[in-house]
Each structure stands twice: as C-alpha cells, then as structure tokens.
PDB file of N, CA and C in Angstrom:
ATOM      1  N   UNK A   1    -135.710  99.177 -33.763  1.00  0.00           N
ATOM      2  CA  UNK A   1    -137.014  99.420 -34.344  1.00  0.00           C
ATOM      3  C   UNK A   1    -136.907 100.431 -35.480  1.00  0.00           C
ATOM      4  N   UNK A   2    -136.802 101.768 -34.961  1.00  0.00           N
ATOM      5  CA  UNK A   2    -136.754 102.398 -36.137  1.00  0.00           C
ATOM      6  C   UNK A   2    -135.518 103.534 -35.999  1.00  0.00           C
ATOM      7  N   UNK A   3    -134.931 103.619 -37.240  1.00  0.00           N
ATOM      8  CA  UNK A   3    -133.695 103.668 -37.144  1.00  0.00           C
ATOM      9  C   UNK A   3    -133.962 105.081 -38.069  1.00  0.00           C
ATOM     10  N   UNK A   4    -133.906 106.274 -37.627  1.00  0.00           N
ATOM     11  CA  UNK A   4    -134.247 107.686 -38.679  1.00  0.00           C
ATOM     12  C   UNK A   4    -132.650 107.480 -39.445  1.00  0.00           C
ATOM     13  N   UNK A   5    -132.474 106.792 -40.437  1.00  0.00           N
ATOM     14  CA  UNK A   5    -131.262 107.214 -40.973  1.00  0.00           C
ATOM     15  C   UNK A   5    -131.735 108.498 -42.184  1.00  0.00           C
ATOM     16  N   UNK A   6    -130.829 108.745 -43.218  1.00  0.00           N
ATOM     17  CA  UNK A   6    -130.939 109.585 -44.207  1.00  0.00           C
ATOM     18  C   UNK A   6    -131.628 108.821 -45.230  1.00  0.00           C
ATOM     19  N   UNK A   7    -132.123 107.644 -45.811  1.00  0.00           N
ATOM     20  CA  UNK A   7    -132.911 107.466 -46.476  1.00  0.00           C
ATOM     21  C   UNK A   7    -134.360 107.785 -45.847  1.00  0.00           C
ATOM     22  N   UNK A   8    -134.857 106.902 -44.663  1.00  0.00           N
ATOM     23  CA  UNK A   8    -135.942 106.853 -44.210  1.00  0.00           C
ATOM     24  C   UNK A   8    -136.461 108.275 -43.937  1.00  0.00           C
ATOM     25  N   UNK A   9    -135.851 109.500 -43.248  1.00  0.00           N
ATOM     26  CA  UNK A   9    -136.169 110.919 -43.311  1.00  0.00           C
ATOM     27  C   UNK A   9    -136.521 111.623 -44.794  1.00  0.00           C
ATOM     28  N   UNK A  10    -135.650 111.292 -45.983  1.00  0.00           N
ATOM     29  CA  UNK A  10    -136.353 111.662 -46.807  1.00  0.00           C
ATOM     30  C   UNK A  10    -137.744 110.805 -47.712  1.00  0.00           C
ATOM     31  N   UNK A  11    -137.929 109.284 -47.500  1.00  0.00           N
ATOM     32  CA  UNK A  11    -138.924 108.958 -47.672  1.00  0.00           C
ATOM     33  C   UNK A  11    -140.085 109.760 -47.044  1.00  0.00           C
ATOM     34  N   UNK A  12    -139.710 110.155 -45.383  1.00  0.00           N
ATOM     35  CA  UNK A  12    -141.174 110.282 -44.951  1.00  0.00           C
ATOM     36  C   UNK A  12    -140.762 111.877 -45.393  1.00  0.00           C
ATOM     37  N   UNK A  13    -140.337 112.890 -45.779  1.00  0.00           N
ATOM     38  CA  UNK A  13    -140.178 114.418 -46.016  1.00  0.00           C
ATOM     39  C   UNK A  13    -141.079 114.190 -47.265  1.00  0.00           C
ATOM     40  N   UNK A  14    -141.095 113.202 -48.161  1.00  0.00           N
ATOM     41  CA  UNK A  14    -141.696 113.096 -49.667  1.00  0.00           C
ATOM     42  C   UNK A  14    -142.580 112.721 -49.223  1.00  0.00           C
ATOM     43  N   UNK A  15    -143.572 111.751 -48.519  1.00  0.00           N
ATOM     44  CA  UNK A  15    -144.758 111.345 -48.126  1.00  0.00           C
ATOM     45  C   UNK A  15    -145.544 112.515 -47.889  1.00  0.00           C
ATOM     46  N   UNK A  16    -144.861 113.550 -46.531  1.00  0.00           N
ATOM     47  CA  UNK A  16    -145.703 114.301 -45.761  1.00  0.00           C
ATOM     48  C   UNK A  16    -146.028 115.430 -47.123  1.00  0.00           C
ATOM     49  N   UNK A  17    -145.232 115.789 -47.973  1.00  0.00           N
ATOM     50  CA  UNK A  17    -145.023 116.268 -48.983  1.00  0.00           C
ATOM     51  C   UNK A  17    -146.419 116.434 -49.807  1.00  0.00           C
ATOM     52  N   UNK A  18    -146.075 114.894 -50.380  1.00  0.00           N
ATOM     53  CA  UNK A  18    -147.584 114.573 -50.856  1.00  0.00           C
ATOM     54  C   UNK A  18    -149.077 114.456 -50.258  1.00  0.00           C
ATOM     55  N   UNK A  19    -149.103 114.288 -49.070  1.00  0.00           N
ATOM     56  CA  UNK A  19    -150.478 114.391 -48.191  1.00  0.00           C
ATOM     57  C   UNK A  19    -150.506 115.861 -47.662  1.00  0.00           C
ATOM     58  N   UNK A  20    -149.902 117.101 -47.859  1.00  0.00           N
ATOM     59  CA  UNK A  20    -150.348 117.993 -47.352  1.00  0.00           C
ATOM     60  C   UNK A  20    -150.151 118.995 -48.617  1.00  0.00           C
ATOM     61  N   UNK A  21    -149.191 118.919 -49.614  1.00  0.00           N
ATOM     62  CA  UNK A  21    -149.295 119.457 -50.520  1.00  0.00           C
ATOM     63  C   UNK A  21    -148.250 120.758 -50.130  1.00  0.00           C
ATOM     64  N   UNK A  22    -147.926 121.446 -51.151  1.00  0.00           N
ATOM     65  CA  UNK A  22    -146.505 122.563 -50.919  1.00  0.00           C
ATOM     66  C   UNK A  22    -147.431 123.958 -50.402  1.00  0.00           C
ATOM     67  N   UNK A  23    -148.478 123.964 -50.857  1.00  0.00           N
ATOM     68  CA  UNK A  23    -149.402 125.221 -50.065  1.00  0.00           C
ATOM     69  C   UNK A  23    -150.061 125.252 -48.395  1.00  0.00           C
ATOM     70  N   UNK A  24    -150.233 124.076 -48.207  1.00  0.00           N
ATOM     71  CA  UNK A  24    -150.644 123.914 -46.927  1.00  0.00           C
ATOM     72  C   UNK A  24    -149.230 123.620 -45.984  1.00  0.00           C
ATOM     73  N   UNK A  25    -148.326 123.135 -46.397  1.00  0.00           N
ATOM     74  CA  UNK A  25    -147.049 122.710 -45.898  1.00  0.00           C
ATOM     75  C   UNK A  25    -146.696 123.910 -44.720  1.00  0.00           C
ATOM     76  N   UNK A  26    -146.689 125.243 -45.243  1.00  0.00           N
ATOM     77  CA  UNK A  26    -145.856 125.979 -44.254  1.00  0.00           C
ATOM     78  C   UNK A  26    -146.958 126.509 -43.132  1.00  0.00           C
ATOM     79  N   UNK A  27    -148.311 126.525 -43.930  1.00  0.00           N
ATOM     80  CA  UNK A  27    -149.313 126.587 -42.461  1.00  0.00           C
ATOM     81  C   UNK A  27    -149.257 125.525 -41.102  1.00  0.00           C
ATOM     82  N   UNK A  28    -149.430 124.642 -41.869  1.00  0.00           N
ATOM     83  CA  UNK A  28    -149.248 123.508 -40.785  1.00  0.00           C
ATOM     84  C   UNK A  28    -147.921 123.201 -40.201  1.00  0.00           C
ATOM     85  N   UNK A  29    -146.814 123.910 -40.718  1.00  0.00           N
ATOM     86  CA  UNK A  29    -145.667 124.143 -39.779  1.00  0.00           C
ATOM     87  C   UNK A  29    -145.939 124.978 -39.314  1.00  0.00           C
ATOM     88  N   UNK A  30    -146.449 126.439 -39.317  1.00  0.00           N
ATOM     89  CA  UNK A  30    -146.834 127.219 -38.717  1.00  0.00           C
ATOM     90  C   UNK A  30    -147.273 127.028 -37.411  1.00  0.00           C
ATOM     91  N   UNK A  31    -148.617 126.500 -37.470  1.00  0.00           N
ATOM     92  CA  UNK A  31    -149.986 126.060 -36.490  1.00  0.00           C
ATOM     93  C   UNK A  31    -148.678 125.189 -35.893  1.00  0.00           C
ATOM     94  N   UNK A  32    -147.635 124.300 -35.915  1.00  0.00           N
ATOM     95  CA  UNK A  32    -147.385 123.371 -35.097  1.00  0.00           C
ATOM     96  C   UNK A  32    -146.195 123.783 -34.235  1.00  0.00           C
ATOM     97  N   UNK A  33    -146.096 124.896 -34.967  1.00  0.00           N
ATOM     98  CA  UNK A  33    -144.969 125.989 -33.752  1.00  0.00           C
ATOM     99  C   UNK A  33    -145.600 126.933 -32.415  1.00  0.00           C
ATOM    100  N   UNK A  34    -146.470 127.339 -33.085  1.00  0.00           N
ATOM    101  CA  UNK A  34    -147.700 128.150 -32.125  1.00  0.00           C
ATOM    102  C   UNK A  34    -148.211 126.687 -30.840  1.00  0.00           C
ATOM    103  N   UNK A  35    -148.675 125.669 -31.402  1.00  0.00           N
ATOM    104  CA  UNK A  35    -149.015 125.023 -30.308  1.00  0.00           C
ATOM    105  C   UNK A  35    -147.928 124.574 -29.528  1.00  0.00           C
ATOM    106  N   UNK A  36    -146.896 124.341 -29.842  1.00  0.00           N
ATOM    107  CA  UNK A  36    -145.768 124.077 -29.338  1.00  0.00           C
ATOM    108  C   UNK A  36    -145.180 125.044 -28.596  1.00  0.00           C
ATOM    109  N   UNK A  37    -145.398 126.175 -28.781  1.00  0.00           N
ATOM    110  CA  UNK A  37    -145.280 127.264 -27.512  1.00  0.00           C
ATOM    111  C   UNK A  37    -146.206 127.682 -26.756  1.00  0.00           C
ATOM    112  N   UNK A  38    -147.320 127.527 -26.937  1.00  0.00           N
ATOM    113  CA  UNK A  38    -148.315 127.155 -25.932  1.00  0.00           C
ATOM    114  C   UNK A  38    -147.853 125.874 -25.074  1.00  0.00           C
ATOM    115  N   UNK A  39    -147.758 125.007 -25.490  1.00  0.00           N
ATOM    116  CA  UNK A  39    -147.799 123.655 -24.937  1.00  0.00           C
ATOM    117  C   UNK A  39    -146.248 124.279 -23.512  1.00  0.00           C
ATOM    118  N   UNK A  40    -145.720 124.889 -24.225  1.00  0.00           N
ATOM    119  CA  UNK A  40    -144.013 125.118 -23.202  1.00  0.00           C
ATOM    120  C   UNK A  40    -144.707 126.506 -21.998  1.00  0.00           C
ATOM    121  N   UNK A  41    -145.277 127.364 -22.634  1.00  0.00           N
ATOM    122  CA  UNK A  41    -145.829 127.793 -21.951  1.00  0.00           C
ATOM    123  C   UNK A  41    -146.500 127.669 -20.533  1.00  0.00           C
ATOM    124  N   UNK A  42    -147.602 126.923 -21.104  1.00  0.00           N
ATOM    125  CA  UNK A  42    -148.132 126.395 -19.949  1.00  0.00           C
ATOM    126  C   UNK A  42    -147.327 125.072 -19.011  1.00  0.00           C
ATOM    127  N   UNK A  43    -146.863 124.128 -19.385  1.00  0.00           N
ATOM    128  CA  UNK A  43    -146.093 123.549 -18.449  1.00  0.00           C
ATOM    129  C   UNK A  43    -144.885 124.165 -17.694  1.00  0.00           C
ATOM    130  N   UNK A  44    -144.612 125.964 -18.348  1.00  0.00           N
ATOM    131  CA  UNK A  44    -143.311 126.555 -17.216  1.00  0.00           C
ATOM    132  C   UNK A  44    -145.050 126.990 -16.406  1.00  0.00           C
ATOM    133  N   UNK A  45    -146.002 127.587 -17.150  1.00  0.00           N
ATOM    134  CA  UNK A  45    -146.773 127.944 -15.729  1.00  0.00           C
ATOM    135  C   UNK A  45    -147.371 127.231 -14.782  1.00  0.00           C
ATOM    136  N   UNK A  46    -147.722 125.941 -14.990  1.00  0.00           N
ATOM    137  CA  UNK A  46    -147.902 125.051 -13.959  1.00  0.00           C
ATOM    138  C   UNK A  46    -147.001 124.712 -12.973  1.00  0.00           C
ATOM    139  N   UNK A  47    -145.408 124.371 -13.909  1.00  0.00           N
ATOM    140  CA  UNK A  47    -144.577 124.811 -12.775  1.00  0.00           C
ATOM    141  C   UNK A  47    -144.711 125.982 -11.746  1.00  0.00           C
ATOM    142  N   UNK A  48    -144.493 127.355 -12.086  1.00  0.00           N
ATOM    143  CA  UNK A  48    -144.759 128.226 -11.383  1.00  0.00           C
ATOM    144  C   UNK A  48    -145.867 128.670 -10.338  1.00  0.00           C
ATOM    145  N   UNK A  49    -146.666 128.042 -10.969  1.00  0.00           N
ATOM    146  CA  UNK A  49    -148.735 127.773  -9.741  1.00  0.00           C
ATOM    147  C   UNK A  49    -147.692 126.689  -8.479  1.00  0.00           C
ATOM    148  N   UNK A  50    -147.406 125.978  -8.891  1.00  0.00           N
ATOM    149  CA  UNK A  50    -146.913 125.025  -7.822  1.00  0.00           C
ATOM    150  C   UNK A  50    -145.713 125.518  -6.896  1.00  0.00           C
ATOM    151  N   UNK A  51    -144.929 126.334  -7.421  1.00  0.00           N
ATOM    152  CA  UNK A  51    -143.756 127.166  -6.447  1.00  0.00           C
ATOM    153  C   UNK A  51    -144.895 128.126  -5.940  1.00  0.00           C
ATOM    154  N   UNK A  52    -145.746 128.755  -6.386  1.00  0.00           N
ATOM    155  CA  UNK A  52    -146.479 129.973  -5.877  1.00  0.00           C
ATOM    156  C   UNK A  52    -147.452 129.557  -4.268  1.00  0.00           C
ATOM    157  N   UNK A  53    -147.935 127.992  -4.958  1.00  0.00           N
ATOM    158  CA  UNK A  53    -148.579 127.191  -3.833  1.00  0.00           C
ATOM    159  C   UNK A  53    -147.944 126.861  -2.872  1.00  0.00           C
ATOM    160  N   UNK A  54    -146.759 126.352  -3.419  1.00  0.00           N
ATOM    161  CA  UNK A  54    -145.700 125.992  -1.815  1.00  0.00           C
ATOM    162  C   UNK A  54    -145.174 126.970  -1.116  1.00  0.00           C
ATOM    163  N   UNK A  55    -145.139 128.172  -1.936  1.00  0.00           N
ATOM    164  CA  UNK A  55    -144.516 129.647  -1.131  1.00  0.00           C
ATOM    165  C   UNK A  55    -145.922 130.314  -0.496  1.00  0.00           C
ATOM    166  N   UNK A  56    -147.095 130.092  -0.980  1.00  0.00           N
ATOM    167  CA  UNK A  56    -148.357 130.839  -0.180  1.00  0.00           C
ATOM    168  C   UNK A  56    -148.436 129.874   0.980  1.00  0.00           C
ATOM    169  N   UNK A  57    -148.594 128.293   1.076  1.00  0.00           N
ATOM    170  CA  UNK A  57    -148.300 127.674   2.112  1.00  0.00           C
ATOM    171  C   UNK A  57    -147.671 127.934   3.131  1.00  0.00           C
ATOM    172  N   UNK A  58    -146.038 128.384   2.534  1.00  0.00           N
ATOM    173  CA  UNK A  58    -145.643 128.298   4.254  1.00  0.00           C
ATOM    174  C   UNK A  58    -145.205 130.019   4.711  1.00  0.00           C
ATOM    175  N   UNK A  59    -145.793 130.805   3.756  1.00  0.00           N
ATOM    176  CA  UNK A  59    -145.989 131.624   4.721  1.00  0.00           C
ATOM    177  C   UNK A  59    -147.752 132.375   4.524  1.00  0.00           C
ATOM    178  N   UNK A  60    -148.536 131.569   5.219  1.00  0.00           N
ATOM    179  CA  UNK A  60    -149.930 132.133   5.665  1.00  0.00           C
ATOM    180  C   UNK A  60    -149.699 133.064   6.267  1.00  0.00           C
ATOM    181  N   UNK A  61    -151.127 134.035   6.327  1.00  0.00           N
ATOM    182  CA  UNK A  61    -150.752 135.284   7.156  1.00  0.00           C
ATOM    183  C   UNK A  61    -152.240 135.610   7.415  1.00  0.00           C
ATOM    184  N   UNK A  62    -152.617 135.132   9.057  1.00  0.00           N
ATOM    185  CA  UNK A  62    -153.686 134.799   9.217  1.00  0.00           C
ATOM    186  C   UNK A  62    -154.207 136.808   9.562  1.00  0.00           C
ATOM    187  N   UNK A  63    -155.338 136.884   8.738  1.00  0.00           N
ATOM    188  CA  UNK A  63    -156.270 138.430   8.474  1.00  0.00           C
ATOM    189  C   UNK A  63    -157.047 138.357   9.634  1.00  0.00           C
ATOM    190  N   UNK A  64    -157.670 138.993  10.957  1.00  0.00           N
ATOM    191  CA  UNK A  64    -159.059 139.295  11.523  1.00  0.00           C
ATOM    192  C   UNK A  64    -159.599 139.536  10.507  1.00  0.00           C
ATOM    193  N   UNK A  65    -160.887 138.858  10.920  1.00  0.00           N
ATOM    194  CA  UNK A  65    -162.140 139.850  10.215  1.00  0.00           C
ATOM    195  C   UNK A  65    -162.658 141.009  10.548  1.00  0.00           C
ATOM    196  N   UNK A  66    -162.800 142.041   9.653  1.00  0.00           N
ATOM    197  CA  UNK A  66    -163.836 142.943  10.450  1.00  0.00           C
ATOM    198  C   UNK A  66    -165.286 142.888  11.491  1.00  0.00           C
ATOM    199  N   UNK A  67    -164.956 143.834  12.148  1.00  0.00           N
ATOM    200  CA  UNK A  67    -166.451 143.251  12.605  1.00  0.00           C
ATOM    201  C   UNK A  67    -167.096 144.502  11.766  1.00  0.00           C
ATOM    202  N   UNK A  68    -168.576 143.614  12.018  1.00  0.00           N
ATOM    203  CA  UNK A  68    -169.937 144.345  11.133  1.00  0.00           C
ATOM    204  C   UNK A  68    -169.790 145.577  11.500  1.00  0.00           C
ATOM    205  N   UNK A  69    -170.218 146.793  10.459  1.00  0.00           N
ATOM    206  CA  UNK A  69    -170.152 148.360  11.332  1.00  0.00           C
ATOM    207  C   UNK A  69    -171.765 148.551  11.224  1.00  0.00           C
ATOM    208  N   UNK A  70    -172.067 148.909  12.840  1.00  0.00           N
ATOM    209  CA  UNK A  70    -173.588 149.286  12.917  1.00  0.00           C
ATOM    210  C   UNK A  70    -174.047 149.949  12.515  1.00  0.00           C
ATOM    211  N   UNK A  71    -175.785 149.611  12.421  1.00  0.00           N
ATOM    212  CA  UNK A  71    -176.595 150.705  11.230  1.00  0.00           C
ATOM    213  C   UNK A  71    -176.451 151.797  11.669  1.00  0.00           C
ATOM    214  N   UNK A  72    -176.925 153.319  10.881  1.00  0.00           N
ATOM    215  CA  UNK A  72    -176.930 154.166  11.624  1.00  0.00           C
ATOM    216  C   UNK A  72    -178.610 154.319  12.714  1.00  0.00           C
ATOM    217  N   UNK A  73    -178.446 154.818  13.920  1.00  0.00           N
ATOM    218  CA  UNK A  73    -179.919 154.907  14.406  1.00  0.00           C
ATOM    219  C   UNK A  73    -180.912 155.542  13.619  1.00  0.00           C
ATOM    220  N   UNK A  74    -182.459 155.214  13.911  1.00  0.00           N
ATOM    221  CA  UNK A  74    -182.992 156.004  13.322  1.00  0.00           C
ATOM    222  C   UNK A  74    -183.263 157.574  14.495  1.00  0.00           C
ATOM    223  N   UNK A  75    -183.906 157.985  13.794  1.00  0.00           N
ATOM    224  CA  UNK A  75    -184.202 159.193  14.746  1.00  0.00           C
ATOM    225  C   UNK A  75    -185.031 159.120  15.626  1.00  0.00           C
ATOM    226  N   UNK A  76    -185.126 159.491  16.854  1.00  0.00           N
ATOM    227  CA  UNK A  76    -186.293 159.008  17.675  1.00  0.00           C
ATOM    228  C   UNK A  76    -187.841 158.877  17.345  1.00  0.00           C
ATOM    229  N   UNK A  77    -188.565 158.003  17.841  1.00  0.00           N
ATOM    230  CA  UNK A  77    -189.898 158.420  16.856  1.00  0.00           C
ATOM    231  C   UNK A  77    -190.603 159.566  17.731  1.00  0.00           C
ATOM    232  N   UNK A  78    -190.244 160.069  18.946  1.00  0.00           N
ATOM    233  CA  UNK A  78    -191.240 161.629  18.932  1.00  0.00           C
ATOM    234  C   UNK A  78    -190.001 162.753  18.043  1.00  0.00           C
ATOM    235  N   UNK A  79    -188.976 162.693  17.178  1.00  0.00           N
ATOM    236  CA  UNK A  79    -188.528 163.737  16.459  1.00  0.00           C
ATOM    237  C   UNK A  79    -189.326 163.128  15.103  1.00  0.00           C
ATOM    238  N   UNK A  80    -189.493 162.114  14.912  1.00  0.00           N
ATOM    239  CA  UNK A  80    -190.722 161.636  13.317  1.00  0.00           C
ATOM    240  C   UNK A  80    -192.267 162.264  13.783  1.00  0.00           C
ATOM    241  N   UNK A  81    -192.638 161.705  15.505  1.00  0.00           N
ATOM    242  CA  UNK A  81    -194.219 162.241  14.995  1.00  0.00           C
ATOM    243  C   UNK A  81    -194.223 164.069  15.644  1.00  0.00           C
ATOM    244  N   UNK A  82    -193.211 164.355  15.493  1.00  0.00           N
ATOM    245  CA  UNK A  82    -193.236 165.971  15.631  1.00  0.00           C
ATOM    246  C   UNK A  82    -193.110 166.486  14.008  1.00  0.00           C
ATOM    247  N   UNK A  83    -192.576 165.951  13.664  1.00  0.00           N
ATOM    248  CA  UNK A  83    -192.660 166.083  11.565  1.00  0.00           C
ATOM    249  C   UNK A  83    -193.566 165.766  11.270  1.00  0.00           C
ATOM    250  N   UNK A  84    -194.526 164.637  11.551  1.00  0.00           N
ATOM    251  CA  UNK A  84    -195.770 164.459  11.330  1.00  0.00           C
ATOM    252  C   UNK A  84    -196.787 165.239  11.756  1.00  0.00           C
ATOM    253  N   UNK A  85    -196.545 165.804  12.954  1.00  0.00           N
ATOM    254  CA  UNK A  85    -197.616 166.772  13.102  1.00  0.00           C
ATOM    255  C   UNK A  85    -197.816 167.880  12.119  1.00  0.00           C
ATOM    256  N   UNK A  86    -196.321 168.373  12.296  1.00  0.00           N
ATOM    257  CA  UNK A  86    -196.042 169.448  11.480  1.00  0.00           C
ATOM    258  C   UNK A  86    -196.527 169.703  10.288  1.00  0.00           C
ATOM    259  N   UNK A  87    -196.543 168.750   9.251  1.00  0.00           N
ATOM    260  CA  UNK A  87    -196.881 168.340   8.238  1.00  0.00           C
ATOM    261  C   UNK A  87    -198.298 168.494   8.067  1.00  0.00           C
ATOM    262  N   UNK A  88    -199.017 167.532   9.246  1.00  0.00           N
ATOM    263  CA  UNK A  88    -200.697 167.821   9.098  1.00  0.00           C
ATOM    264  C   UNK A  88    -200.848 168.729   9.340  1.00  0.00           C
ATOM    265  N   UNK A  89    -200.587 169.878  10.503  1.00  0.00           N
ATOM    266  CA  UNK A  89    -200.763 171.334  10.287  1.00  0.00           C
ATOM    267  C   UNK A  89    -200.644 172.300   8.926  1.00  0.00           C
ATOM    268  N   UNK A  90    -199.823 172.141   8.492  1.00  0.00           N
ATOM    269  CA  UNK A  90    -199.593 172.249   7.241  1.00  0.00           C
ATOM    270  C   UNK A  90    -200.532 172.074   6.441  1.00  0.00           C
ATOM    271  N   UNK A  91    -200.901 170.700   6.239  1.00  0.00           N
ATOM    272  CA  UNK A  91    -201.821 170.451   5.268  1.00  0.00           C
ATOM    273  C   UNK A  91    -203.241 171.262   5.903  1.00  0.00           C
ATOM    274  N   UNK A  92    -203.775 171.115   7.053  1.00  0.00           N
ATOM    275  CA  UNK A  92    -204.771 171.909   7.591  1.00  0.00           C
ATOM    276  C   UNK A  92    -205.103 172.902   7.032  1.00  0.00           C
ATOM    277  N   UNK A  93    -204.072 173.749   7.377  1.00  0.00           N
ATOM    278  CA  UNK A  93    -203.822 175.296   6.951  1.00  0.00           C
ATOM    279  C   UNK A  93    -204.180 175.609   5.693  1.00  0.00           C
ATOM    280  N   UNK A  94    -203.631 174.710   4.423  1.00  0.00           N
ATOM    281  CA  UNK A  94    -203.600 174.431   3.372  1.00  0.00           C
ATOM    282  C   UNK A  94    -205.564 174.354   2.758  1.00  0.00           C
ATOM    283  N   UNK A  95    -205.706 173.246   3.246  1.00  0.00           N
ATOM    284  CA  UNK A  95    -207.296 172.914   3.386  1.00  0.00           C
ATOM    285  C   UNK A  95    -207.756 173.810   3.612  1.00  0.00           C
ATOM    286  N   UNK A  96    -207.467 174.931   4.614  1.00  0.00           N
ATOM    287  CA  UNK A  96    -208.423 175.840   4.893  1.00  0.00           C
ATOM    288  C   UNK A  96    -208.488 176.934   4.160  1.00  0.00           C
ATOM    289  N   UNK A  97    -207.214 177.456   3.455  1.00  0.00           N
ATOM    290  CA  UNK A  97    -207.267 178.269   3.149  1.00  0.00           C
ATOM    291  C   UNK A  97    -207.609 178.649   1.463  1.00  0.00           C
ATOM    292  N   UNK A  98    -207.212 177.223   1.083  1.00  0.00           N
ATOM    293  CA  UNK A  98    -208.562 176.222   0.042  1.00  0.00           C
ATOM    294  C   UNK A  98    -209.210 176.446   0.046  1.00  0.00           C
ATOM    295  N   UNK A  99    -210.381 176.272   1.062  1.00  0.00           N
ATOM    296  CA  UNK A  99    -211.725 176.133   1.345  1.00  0.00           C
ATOM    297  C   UNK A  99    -211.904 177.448   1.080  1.00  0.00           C
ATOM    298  N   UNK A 100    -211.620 178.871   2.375  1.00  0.00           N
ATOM    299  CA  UNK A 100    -212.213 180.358   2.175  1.00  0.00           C
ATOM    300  C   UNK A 100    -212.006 180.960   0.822  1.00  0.00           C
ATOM    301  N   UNK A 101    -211.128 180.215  -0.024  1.00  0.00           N
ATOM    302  CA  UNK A 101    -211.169 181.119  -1.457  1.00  0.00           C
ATOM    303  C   UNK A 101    -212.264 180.067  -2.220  1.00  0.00           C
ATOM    304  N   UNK A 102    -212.629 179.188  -1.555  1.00  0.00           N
ATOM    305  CA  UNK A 102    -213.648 178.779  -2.770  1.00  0.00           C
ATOM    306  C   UNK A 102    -215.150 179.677  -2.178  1.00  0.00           C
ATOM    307  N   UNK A 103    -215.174 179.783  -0.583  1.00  0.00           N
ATOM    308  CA  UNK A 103    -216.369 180.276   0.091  1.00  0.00           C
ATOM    309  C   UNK A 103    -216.362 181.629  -0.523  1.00  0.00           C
ATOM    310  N   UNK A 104    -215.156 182.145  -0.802  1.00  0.00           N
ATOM    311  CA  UNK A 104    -215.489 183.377  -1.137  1.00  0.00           C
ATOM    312  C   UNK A 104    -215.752 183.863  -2.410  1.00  0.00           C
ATOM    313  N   UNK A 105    -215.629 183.319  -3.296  1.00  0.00           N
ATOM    314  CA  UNK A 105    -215.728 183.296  -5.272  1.00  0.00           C
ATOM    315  C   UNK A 105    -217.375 182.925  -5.006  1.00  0.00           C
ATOM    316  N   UNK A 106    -217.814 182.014  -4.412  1.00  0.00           N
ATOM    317  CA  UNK A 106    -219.152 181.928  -4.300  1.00  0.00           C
ATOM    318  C   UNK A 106    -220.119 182.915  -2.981  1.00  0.00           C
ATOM    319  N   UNK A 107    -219.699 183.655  -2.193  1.00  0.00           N
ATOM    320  CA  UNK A 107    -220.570 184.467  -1.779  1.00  0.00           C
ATOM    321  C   UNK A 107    -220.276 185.532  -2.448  1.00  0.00           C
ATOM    322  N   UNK A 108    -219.597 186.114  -3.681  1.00  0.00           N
ATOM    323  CA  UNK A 108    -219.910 186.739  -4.559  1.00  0.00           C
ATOM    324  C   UNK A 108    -221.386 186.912  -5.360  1.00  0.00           C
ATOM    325  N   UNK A 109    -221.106 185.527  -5.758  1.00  0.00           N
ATOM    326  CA  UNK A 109    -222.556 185.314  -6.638  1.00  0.00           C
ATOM    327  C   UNK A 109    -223.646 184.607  -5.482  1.00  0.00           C
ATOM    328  N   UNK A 110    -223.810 185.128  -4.371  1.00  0.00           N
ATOM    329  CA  UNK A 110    -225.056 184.330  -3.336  1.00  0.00           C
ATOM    330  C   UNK A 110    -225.872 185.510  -4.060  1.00  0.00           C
ATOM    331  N   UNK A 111    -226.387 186.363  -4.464  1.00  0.00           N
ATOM    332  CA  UNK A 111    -227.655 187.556  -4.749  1.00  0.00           C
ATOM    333  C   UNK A 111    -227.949 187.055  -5.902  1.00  0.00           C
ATOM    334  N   UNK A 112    -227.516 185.578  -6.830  1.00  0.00           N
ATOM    335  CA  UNK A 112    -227.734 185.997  -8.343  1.00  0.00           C
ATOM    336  C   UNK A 112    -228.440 184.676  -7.635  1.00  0.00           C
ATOM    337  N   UNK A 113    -229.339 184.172  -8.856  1.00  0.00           N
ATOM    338  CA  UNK A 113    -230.365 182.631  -8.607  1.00  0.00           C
ATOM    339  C   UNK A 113    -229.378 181.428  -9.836  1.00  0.00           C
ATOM    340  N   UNK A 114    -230.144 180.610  -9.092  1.00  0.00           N
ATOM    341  CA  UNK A 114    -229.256 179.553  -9.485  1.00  0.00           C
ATOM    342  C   UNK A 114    -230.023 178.786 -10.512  1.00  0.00           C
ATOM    343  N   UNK A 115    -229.305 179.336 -11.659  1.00  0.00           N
ATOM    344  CA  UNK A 115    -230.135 178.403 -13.058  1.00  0.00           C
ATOM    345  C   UNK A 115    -229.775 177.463 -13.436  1.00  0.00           C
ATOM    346  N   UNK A 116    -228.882 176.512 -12.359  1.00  0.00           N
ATOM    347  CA  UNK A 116    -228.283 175.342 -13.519  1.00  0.00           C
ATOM    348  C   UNK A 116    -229.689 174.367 -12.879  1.00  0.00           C
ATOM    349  N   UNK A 117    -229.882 173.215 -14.202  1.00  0.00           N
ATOM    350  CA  UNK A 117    -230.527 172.556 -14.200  1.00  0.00           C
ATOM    351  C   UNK A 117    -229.875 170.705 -14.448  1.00  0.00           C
ATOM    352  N   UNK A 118    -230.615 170.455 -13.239  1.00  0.00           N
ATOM    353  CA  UNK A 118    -230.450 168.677 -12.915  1.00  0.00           C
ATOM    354  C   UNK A 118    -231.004 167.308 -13.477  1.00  0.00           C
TER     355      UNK A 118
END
C-alpha cells in the first residue's frame, strides 16, 4: 500500500509545508509534542489506577465504625427552674426598687397642685 520511501516523505514534508506555512510549522509541532505527552502520561496512569486497584483489592482492611458519642445531658430541670426563680427574684427586686424611686421623686412634689392640663 504505502511504501514511505525517500521520495514520497519529501513530497508530503513539501505539502505539509505549504498548508501550514513556515510560521505556524513549529507551533503545531510544538502543540503535537505536548499532547503526545499527555497522551503517554495518562495511559502509564491508567496503568497504575489498575495495579493500585488490584493491590487495594487484595489487601482490604476491614475499619469498625465508631459508635455515635452521646449528647451531653442537660442539667436537671429543678437546677433550670432554681435559675429561673432566681432570676424573677431578681427582676422583682429590680421592679421594686424602680418603683420607690419613682414614689419618691413624686412625694416630693405631693404639697405643690397639679397644673398640667388634659
């Protein structure tokens, strides 16, 4: 069929010549070296996925699972409604002692009359 002798190689060296031109020539040798080591690349790493697969195969190495680690408890709820009390006492206290400084700014002025108008 086809026989690469020394004529036919330089026919097609002058063809490719003319369809790519002397400026584009060494890019596109370029680009066709780069894919070409990609291309070798990846078929040694597919090789290698496949030794990696047959070596994870035969030696499995079966893991337990953990078991779940429990929540922590909460705190009992009479140590919450003893904080809750606490708290409304608090606020009580608070309220009240609110309240006698307002009772008392106004029984200041209880002897004066009351001129605001409604």
């Amino acid at each position: 069929m086809f026989d690469p002798s020394a004529p036919h190689i330089i026919i097609l060296l002058v063809v490719v010549l003319l369809l790519f031109g002397s400026t584009r020539l060494p890019g596109a040798a370029q680009a066709l070296g780069k894919s070409m080591h990609i291309f070798k690349k990846s078929v040694k790493g597919l090789d290698e996925d496949k030794q990696a697969e047959e070596a994870s195969t035969t030696r499995a190495t079966v893991v337990p699972p953990t078991p779940p680690q429990p929540l922590p408890s909460p705190p009992p709820l009479s140590a919450q409604q003893a904080q809750i009390d606490a708290l409304q006492r608090q606020l009580n206290d608070l309220q009240q002692s609110a309240g006698n400084a307002q009772q008392g700014s106004g029984s200041a002025t209880a002897g004066q009359q009351d001129t605001r108008s409604y």
